[in-house]
N, C-alpha and C. Protein backbone atom coordinates (compact mmCIF):
# COMPACT_ATOMS: atom_id res chain seq x y z
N UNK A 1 -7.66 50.41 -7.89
CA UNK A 1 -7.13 49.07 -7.92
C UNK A 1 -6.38 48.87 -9.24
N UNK A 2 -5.41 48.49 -8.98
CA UNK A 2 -4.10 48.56 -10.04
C UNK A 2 -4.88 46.61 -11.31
N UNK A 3 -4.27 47.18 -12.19
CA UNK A 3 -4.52 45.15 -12.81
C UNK A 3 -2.99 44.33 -12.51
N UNK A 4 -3.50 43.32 -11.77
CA UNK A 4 -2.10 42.42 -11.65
C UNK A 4 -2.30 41.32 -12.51
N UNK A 5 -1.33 40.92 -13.26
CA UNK A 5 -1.53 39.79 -14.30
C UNK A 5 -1.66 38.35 -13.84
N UNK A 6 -1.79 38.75 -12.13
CA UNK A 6 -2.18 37.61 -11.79
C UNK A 6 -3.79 37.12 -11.75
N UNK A 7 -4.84 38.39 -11.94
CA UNK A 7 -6.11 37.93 -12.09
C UNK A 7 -6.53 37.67 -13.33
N UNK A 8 -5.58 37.99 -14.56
CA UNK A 8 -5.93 37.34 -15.70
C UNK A 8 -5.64 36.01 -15.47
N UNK A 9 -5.00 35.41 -14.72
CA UNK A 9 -4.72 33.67 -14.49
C UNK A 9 -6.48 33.47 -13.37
N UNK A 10 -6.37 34.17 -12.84
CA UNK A 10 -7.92 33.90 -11.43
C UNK A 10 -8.69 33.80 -12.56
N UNK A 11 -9.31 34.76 -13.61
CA UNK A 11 -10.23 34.43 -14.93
C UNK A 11 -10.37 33.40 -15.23
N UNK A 12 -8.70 33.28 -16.50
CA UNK A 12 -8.72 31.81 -16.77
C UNK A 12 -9.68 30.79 -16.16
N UNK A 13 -8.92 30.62 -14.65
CA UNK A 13 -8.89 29.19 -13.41
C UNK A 13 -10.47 29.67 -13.32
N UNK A 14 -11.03 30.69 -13.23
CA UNK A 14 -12.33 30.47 -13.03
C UNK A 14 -13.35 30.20 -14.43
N UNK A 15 -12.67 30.56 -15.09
CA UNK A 15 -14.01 30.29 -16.28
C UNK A 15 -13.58 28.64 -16.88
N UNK A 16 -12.25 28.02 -16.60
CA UNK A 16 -12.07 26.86 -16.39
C UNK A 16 -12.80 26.12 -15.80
N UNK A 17 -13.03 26.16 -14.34
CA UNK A 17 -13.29 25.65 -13.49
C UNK A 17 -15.32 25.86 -14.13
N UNK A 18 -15.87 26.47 -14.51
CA UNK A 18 -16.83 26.63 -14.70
C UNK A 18 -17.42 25.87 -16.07
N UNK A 19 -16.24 25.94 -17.43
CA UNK A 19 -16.81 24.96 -18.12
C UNK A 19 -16.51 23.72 -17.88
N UNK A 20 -15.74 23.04 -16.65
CA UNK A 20 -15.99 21.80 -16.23
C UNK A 20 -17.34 21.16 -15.99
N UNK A 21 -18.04 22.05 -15.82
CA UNK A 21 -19.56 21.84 -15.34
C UNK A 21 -20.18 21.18 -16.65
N UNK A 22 -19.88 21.53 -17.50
CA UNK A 22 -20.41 21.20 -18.67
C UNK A 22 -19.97 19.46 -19.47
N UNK A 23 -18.77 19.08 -18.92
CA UNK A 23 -18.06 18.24 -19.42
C UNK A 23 -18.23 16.86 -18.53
N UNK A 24 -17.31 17.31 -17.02
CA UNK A 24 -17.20 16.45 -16.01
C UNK A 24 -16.01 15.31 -16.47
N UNK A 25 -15.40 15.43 -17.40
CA UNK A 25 -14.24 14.87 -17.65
C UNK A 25 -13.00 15.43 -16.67
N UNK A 26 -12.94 16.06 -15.72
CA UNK A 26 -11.99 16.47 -14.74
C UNK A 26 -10.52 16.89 -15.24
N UNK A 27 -10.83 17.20 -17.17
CA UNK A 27 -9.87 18.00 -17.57
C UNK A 27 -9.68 19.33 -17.19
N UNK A 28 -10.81 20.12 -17.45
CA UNK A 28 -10.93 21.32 -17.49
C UNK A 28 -10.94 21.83 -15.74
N UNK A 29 -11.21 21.08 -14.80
CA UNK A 29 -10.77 21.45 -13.50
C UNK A 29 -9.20 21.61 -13.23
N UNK A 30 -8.82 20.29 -13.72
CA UNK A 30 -7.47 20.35 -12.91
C UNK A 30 -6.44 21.48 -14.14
N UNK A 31 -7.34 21.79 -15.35
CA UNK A 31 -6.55 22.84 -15.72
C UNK A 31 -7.18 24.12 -15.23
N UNK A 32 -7.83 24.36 -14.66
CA UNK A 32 -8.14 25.22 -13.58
C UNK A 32 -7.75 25.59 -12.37
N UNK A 33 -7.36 25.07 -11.95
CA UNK A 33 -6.46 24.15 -10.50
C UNK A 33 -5.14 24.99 -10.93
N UNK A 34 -4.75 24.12 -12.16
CA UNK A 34 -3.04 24.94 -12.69
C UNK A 34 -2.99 26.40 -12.30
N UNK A 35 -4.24 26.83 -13.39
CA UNK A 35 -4.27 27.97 -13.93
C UNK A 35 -4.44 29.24 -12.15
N UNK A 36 -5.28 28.68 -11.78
CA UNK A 36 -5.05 29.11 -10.00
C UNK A 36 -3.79 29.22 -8.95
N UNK A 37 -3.30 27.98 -9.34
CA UNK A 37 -1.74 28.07 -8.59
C UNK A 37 -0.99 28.86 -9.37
N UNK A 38 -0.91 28.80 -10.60
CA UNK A 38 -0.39 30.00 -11.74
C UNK A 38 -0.57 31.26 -11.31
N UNK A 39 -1.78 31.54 -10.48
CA UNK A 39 -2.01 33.27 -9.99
C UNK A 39 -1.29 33.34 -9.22
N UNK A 40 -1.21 32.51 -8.27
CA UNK A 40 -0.17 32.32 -6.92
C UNK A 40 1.24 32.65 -7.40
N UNK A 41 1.74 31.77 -8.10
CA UNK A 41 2.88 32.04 -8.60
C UNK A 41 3.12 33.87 -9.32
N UNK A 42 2.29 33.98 -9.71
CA UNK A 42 2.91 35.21 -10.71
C UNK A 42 2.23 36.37 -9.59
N UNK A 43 1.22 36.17 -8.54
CA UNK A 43 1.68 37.20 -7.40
C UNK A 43 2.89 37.72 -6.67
N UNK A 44 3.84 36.55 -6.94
CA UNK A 44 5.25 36.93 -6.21
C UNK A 44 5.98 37.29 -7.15
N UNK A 45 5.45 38.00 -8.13
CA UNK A 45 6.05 38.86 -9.30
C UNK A 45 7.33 38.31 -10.20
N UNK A 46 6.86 37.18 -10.84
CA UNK A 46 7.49 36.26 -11.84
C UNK A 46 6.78 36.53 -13.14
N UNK A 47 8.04 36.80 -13.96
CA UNK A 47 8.00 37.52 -15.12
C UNK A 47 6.85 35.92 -16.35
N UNK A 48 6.42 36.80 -17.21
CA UNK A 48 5.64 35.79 -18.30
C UNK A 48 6.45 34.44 -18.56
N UNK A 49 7.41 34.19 -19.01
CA UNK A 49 8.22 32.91 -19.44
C UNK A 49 8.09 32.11 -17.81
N UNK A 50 8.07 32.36 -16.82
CA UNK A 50 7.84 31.56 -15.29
C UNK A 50 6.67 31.37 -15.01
N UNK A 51 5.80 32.15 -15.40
CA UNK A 51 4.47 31.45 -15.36
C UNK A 51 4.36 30.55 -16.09
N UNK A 52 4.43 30.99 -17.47
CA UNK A 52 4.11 29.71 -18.18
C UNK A 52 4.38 28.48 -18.41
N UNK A 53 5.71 28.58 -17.93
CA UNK A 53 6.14 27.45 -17.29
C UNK A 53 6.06 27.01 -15.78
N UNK A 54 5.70 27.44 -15.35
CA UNK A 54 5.11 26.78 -13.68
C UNK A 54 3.57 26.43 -14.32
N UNK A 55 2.69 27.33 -15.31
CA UNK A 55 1.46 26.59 -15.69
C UNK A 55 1.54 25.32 -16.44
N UNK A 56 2.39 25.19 -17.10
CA UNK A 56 2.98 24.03 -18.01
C UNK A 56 3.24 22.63 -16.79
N UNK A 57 3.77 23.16 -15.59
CA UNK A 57 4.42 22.17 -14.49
C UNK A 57 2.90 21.47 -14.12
N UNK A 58 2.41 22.90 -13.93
CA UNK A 58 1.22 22.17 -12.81
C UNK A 58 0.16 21.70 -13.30
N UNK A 59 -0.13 21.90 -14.97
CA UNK A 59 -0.89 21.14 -15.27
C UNK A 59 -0.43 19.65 -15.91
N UNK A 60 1.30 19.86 -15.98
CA UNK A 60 1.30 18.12 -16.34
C UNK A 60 1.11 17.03 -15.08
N UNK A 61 1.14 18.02 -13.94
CA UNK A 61 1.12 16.88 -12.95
C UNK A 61 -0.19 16.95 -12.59
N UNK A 62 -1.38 17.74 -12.85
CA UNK A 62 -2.51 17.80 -11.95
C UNK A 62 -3.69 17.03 -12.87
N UNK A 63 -3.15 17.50 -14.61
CA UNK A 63 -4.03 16.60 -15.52
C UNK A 63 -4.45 15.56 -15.14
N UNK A 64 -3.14 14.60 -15.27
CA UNK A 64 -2.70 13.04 -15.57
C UNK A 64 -3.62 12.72 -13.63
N UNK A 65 -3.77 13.51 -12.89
CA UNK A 65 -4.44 13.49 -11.58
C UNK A 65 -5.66 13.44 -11.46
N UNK A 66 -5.86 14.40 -12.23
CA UNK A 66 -7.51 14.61 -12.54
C UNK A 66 -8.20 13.43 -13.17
N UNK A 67 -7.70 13.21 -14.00
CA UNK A 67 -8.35 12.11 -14.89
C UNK A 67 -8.08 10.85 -14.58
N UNK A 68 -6.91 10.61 -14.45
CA UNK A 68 -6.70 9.05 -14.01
C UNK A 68 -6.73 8.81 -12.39
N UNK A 69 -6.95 9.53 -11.44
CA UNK A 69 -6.96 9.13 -10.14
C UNK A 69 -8.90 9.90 -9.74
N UNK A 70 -8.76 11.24 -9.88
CA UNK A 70 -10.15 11.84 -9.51
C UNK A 70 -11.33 11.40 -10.35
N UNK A 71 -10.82 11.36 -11.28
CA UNK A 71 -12.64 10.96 -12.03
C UNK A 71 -12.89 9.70 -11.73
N UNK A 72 -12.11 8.82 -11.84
CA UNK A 72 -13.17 7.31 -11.30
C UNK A 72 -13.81 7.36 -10.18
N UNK A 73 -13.56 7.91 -8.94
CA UNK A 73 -14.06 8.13 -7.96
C UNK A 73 -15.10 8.78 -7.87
N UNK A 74 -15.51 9.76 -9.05
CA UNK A 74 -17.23 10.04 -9.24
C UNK A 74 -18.04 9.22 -10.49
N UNK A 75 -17.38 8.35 -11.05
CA UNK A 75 -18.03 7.44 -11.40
C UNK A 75 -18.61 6.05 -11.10
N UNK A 76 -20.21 5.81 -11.34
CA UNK A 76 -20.59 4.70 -10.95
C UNK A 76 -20.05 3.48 -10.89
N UNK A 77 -19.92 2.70 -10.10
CA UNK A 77 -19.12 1.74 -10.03
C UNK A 77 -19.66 0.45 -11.38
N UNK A 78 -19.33 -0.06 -12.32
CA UNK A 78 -19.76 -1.13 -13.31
C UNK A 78 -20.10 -0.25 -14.40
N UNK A 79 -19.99 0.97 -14.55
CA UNK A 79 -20.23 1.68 -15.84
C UNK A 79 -19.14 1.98 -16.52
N UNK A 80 -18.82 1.84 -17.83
CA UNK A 80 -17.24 1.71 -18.40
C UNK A 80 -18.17 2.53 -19.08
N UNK A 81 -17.87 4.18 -19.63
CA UNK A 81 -18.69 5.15 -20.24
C UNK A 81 -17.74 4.93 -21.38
N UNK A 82 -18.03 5.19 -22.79
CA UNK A 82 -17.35 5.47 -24.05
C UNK A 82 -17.65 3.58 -24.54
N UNK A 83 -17.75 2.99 -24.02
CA UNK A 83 -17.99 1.28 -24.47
C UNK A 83 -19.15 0.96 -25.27
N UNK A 84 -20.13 1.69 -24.89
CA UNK A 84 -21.44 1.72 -25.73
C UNK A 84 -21.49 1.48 -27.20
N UNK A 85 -22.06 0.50 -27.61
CA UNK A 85 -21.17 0.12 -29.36
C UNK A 85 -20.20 0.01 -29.82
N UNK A 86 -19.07 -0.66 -28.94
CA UNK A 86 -18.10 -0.99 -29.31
C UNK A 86 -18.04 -2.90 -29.43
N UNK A 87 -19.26 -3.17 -29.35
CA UNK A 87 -19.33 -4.83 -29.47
C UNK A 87 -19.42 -5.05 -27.86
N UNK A 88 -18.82 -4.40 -26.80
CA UNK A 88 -18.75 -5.47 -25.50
C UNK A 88 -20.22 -5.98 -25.36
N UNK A 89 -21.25 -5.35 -25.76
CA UNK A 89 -22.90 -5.87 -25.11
C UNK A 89 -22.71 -6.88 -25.61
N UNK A 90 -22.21 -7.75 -27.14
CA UNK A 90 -22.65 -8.37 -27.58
C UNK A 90 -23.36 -9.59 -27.04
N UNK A 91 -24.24 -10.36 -27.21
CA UNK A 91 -24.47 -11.65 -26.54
C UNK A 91 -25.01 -11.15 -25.42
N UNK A 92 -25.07 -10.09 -25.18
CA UNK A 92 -26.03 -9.98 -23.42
C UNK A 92 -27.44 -10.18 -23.46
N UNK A 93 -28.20 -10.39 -22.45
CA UNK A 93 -29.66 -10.37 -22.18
C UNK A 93 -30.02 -9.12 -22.08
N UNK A 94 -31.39 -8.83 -22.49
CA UNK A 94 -31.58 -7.86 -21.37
C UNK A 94 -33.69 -7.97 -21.54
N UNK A 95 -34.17 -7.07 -20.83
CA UNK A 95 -35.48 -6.99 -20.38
C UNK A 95 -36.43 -6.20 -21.61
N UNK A 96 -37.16 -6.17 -21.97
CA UNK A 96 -37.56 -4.54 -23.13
C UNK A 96 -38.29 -3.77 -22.39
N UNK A 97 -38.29 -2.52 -22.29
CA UNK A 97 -38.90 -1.84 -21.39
C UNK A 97 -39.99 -0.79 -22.71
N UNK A 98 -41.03 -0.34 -22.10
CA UNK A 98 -41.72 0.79 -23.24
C UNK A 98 -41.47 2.41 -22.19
N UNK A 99 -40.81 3.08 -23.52
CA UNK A 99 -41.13 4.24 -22.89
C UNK A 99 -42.38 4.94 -22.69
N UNK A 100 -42.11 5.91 -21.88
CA UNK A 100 -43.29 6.60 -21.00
C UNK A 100 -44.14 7.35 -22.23
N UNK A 101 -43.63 8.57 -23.02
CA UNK A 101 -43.93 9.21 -23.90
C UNK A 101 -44.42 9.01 -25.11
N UNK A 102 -43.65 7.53 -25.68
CA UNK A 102 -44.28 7.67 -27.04
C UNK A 102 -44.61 5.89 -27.38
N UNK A 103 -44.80 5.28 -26.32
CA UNK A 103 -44.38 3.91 -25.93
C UNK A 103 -43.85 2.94 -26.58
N UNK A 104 -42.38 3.67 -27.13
CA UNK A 104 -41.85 2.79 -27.78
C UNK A 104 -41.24 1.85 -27.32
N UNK A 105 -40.76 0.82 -27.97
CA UNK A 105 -40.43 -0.49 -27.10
C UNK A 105 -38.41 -0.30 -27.77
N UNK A 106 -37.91 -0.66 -26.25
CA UNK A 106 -36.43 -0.55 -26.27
C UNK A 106 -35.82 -1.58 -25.51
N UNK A 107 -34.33 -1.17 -25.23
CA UNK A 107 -34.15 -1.67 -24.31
C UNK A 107 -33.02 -0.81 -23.26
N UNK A 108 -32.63 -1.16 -22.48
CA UNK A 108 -31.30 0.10 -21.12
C UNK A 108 -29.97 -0.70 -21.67
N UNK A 109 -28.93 0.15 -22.49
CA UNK A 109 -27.87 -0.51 -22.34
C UNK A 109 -26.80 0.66 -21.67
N UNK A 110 -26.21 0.32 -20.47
CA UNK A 110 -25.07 1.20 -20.06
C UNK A 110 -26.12 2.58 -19.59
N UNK A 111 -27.32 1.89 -18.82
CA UNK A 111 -28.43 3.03 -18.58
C UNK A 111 -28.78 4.46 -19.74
N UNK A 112 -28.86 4.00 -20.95
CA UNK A 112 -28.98 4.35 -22.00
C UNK A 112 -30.34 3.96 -22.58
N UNK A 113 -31.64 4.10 -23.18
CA UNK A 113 -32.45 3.76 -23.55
C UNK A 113 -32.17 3.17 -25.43
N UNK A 114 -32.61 2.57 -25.61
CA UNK A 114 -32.17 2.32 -27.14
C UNK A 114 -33.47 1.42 -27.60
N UNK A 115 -34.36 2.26 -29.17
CA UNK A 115 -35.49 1.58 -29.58
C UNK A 115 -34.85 0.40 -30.09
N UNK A 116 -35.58 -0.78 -30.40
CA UNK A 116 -35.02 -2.14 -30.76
C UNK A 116 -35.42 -2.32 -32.33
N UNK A 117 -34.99 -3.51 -32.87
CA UNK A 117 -35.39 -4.36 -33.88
C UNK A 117 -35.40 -5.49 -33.74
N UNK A 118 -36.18 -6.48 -33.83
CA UNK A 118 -35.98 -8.39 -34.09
C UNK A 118 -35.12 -8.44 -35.59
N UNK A 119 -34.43 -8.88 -35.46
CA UNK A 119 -33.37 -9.23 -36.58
C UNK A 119 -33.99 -10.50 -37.22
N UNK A 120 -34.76 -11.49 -36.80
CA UNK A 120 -35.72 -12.48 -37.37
C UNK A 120 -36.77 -11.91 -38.29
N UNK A 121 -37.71 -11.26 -37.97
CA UNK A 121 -38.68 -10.59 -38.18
C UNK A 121 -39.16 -8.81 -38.27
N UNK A 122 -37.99 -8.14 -37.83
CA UNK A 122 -38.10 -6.65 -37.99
C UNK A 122 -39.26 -6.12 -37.07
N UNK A 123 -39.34 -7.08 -36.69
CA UNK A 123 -40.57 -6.60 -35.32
C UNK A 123 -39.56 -5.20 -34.27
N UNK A 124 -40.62 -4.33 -34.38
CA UNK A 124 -40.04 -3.34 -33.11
C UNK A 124 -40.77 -2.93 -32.02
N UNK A 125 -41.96 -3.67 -32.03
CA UNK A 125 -42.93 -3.66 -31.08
C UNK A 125 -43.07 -5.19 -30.22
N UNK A 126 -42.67 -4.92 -29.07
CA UNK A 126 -42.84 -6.29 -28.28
C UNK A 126 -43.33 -6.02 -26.87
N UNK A 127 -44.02 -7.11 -26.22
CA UNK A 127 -44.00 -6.68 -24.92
C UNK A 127 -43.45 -6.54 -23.34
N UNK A 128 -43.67 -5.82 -22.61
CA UNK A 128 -42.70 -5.43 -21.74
C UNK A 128 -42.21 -6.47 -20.46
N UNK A 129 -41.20 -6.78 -20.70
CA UNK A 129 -40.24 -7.59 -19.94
C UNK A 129 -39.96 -8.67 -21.24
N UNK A 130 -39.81 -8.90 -22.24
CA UNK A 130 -39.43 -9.93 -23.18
C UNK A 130 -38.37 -9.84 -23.17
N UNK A 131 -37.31 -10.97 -23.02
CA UNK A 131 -36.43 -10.99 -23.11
C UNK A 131 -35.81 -11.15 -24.17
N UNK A 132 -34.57 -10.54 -24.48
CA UNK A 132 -34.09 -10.54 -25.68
C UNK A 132 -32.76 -10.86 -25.65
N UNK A 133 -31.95 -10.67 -26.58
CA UNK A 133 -30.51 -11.25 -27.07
C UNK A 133 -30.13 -9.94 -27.48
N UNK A 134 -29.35 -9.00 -27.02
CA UNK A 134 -28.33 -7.95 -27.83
C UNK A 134 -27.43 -8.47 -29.24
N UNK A 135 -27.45 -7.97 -30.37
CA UNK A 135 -26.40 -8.30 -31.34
C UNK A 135 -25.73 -7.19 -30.89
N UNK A 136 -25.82 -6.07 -31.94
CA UNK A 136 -25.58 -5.00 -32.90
C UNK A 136 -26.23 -3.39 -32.62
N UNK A 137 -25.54 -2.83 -32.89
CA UNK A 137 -26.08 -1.39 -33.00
C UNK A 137 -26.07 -0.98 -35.11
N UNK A 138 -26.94 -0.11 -34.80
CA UNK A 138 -27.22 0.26 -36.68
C UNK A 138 -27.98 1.24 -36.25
N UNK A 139 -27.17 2.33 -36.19
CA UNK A 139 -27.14 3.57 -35.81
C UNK A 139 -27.69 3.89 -34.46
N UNK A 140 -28.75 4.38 -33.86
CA UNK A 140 -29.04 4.23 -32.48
C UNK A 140 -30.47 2.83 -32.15
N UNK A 141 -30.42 2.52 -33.47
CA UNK A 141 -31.83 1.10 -33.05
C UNK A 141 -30.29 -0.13 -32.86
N UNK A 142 -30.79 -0.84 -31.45
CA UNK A 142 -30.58 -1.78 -31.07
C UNK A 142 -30.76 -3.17 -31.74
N UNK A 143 -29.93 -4.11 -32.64
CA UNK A 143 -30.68 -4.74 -33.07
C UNK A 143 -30.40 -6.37 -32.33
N UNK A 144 -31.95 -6.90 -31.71
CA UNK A 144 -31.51 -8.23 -30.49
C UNK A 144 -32.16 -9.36 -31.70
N UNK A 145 -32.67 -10.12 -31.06
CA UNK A 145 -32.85 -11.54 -31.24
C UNK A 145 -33.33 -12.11 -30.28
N UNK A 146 -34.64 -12.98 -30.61
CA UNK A 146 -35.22 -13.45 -29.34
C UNK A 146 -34.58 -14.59 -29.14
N UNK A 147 -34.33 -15.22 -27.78
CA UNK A 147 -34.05 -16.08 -27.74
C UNK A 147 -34.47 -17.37 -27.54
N UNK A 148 -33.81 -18.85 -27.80
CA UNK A 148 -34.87 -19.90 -28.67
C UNK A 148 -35.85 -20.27 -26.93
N UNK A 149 -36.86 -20.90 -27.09
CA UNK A 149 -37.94 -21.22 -25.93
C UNK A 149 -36.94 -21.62 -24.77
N UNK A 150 -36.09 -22.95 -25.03
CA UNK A 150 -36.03 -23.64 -24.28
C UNK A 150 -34.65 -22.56 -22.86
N UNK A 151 -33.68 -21.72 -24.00
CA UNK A 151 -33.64 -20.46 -22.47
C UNK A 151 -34.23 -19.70 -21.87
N UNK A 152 -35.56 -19.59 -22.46
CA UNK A 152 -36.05 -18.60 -21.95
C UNK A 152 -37.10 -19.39 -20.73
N UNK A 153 -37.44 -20.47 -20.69
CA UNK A 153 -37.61 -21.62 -19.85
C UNK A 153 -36.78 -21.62 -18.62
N UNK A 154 -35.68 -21.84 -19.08
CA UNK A 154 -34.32 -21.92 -18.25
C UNK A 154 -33.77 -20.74 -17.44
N UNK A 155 -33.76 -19.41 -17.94
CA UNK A 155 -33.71 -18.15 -17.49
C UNK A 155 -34.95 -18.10 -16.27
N UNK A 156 -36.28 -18.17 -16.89
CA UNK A 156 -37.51 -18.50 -15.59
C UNK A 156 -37.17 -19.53 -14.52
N UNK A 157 -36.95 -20.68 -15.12
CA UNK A 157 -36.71 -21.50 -14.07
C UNK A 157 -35.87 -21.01 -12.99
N UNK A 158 -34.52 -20.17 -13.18
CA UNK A 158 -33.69 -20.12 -12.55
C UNK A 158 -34.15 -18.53 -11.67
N UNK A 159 -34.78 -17.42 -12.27
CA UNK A 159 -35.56 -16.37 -11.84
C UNK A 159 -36.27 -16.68 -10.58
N UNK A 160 -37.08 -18.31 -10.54
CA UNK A 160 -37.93 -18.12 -9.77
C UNK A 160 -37.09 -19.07 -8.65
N UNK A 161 -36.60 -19.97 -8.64
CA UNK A 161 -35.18 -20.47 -7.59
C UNK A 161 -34.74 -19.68 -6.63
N UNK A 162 -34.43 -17.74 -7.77
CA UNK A 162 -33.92 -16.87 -7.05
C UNK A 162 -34.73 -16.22 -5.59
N UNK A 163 -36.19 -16.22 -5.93
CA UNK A 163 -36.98 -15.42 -5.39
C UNK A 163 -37.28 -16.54 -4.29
């Protein structure tokens, strides 16, 4: 079996296609994808400068595909990934949950676990379902704020309406 320089492109497209696994950013596929139609191409015996430019073609059109049309479609619907500490939580509610292992007390932001702080009191131990106030992140501790009686009254009141 002779080497055709078209299975150095099948390599590529496959060890591409394989550290996608690792990422899931749907870069490294659809430059895999290229790099595959690239074998195709340089089977019909097109010299180096035509590949690389048909690989150049097919990954500007398959990238900008991959990422902006294919990946949202395997992402959860209401999860904006990369937002996490960028301020959007600010002002949100949320529940404190204790973990399983070491029962520390946190809270889920963006299905993320994060240990807490009371910004009143530096309390990081509270109990489970307290509701809290998101500020701030300071480094991976969450830092909330309880909130004053009379919402947290109001939050119940309206909890149990629901049910």
């Amino acid at each position: 079996m002779d080497w055709n320089p078209a299975y150095s492109w099948l390599v590529l497209a496959l060890l591409l296609s394989l550290a996608e696994l690792t990422s899931g950013a749907m870069l490294l596929l659809a430059l895999g994808v290229a790099a595959a139609l690239t074998a195709a191409i340089t089977a019909l015996g097109l010299t180096l400068p035509w590949q690389l430019i048909s690989m150049g073609i097919f990954a500007g059109v398959l990238v900008p595909l991959g990422v902006m049309v294919i990946r949202p479609r395997f992402s959860p619907k209401g999860v904006h990934y990369g937002t996490t500490g960028t301020g959007v939580e600010k002002g949100n509610r949320y529940m404190t949950l204790k973990r399983d292992f070491d029962n520390a007390t946190g809270i889920k932001v963006n299905g993320d676990f994060y240990r807490l702080r009371v910004l009143e009191n530096d309390a990081t131990d509270l109990p489970n379902g307290t509701l809290v106030v998101f500020k701030r992140f300071e480094g991976t501790t969450a830092l909330v704020s309880l909130p004053p009686a009379d919402d947290v009254r109001q939050d119940e009141t309206a909890q149990n309406q629901e049910l």
